[in-house]
Protein backbone atom coordinates (compact mmCIF):
# COMPACT_ATOMS: atom_id res chain seq x y z
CA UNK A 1 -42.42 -68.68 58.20
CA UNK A 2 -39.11 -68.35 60.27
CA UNK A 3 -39.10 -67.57 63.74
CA UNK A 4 -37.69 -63.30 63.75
CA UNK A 5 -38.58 -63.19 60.64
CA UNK A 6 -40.18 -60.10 59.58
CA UNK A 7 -42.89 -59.88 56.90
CA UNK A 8 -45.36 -57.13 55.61
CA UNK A 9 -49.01 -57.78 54.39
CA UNK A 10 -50.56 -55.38 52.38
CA UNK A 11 -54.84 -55.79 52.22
CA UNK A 12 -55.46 -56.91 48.68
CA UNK A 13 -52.11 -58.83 48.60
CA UNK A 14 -52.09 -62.42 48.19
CA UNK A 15 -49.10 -63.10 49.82
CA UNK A 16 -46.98 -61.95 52.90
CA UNK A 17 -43.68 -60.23 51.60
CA UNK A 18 -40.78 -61.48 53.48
CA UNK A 19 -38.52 -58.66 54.34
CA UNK A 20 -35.83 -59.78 56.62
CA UNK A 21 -34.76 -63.06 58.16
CA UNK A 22 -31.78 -63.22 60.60
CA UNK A 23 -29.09 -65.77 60.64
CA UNK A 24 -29.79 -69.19 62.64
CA UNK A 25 -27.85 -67.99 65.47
CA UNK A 26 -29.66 -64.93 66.31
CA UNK A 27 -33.44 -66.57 65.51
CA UNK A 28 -35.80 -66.55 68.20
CA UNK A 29 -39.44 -65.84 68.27
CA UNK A 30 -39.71 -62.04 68.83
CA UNK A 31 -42.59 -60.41 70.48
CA UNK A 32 -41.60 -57.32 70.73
CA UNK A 33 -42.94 -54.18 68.19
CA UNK A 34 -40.97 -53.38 65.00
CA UNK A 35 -39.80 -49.57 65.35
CA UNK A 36 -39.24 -47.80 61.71
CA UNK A 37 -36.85 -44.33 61.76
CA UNK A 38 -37.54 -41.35 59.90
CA UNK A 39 -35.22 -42.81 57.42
CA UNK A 40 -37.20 -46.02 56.47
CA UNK A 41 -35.26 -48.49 58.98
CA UNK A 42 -36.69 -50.75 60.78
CA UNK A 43 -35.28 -51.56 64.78
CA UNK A 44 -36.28 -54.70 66.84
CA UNK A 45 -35.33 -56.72 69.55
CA UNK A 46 -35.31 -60.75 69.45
CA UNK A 47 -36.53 -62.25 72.66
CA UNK A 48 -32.62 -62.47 73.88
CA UNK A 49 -32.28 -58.68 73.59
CA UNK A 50 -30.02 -58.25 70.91
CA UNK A 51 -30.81 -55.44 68.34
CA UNK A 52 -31.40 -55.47 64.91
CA UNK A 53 -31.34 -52.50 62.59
CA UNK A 54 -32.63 -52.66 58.95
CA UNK A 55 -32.28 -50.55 56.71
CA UNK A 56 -34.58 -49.60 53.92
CA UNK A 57 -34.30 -51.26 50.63
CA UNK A 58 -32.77 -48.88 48.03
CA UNK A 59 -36.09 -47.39 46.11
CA UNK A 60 -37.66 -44.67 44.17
CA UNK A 61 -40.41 -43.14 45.08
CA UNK A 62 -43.18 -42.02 41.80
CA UNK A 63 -45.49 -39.61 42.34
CA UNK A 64 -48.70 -39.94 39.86
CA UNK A 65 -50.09 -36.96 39.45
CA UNK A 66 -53.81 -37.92 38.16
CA UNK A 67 -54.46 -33.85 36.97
CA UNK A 68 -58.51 -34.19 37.23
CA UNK A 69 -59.41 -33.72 40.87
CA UNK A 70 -58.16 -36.42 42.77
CA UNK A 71 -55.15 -36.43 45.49
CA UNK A 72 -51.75 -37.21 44.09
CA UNK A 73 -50.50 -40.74 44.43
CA UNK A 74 -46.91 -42.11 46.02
CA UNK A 75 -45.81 -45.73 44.75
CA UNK A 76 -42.35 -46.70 46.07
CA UNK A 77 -40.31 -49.03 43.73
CA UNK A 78 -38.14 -51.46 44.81
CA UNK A 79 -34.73 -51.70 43.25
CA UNK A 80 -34.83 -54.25 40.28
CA UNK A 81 -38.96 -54.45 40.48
CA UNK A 82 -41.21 -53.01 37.91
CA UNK A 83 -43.55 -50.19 38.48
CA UNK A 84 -46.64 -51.22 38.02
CA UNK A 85 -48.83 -49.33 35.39
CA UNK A 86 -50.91 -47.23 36.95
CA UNK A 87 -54.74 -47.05 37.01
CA UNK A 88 -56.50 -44.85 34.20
CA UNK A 89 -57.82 -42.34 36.14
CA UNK A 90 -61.35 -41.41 35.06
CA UNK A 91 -62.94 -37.65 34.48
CA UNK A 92 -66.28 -37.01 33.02
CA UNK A 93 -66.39 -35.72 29.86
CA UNK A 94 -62.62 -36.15 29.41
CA UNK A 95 -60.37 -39.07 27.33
CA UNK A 96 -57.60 -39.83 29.22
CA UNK A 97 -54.48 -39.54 26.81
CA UNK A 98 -51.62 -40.86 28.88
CA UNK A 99 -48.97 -40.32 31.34
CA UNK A 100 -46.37 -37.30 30.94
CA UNK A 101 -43.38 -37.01 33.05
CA UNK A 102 -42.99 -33.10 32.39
CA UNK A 103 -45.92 -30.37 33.37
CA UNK A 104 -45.95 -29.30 30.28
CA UNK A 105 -47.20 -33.30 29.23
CA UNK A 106 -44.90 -33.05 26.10
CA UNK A 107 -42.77 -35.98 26.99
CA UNK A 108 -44.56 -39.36 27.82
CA UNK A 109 -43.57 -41.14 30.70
CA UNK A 110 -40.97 -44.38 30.10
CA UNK A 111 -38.94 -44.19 33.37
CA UNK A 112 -39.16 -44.02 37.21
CA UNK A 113 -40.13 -40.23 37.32
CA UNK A 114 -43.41 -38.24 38.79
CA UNK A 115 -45.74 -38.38 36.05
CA UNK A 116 -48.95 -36.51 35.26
CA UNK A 117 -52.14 -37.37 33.40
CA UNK A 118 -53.44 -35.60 30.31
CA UNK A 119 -56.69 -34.78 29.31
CA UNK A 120 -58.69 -34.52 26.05
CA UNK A 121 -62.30 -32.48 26.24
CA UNK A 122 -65.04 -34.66 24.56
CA UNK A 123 -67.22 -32.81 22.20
CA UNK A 124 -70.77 -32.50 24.52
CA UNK A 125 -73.52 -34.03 22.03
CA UNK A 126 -77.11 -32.32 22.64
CA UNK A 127 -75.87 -29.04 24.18
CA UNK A 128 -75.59 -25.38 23.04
């Protein structure tokens, strides 16, 4: 780890992400908090004062949409990374069938797009 470096830890992660790293000139240990604007920048001061402004990585933001209950989900995407698949959410009596980037679930989802979860009734064994 570099001295002003700045790194993000998610819980679960297995790894710290390093997200910025200044030139040698400008690193000092920096104790002050890290500031993020309504746009996704990030501000902070080194220990000598001088200010840094970062701004976000360009991303995409997927909303997954799990249709049986549960709150929507936001996953933001890095440029260049993957988008992980997302969990198979679960509803009793249901089968999930897949992902659908259209509310109308006629077009399966392939690309960095909100997508929405579709749902198969399971024939109920035993009941009238």
């Amino acid at each position: 780890m570099e001295p002003s470096s700045l790194y993000r830890y998610r819980i679960g992660d297995e790894a710290v992400d390093e997200l910025y790293t200044p030139s040698d000139a400008n690193q000092e240990y920096c104790l002050n908090s890290v500031i993020a604007g309504p746009d996704g920048s990030l501000y902070y001061k080194n220990d000598s004062g001088k200010l840094f402004a970062l701004k976000g990585a360009p991303s995409w933001t997927v909303t997954i949409e799990p249709n049986n209950g549960a709150r929507r989900t936001k996953v933001y995407v890095k440029r260049g990374a993957k988008l992980p698949a997302p969990v198979e959410p679960v509803r009793e009596g249901y089968t999930f069938e897949g992902w659908f980037v259209d509310e109308q679930l006629t077009r399966p989802w392939d690309a960095n797009a909100a997508i929405a979860g579709d749902w198969l009734g399971k024939p109920v064994k035993g009941v009238l």
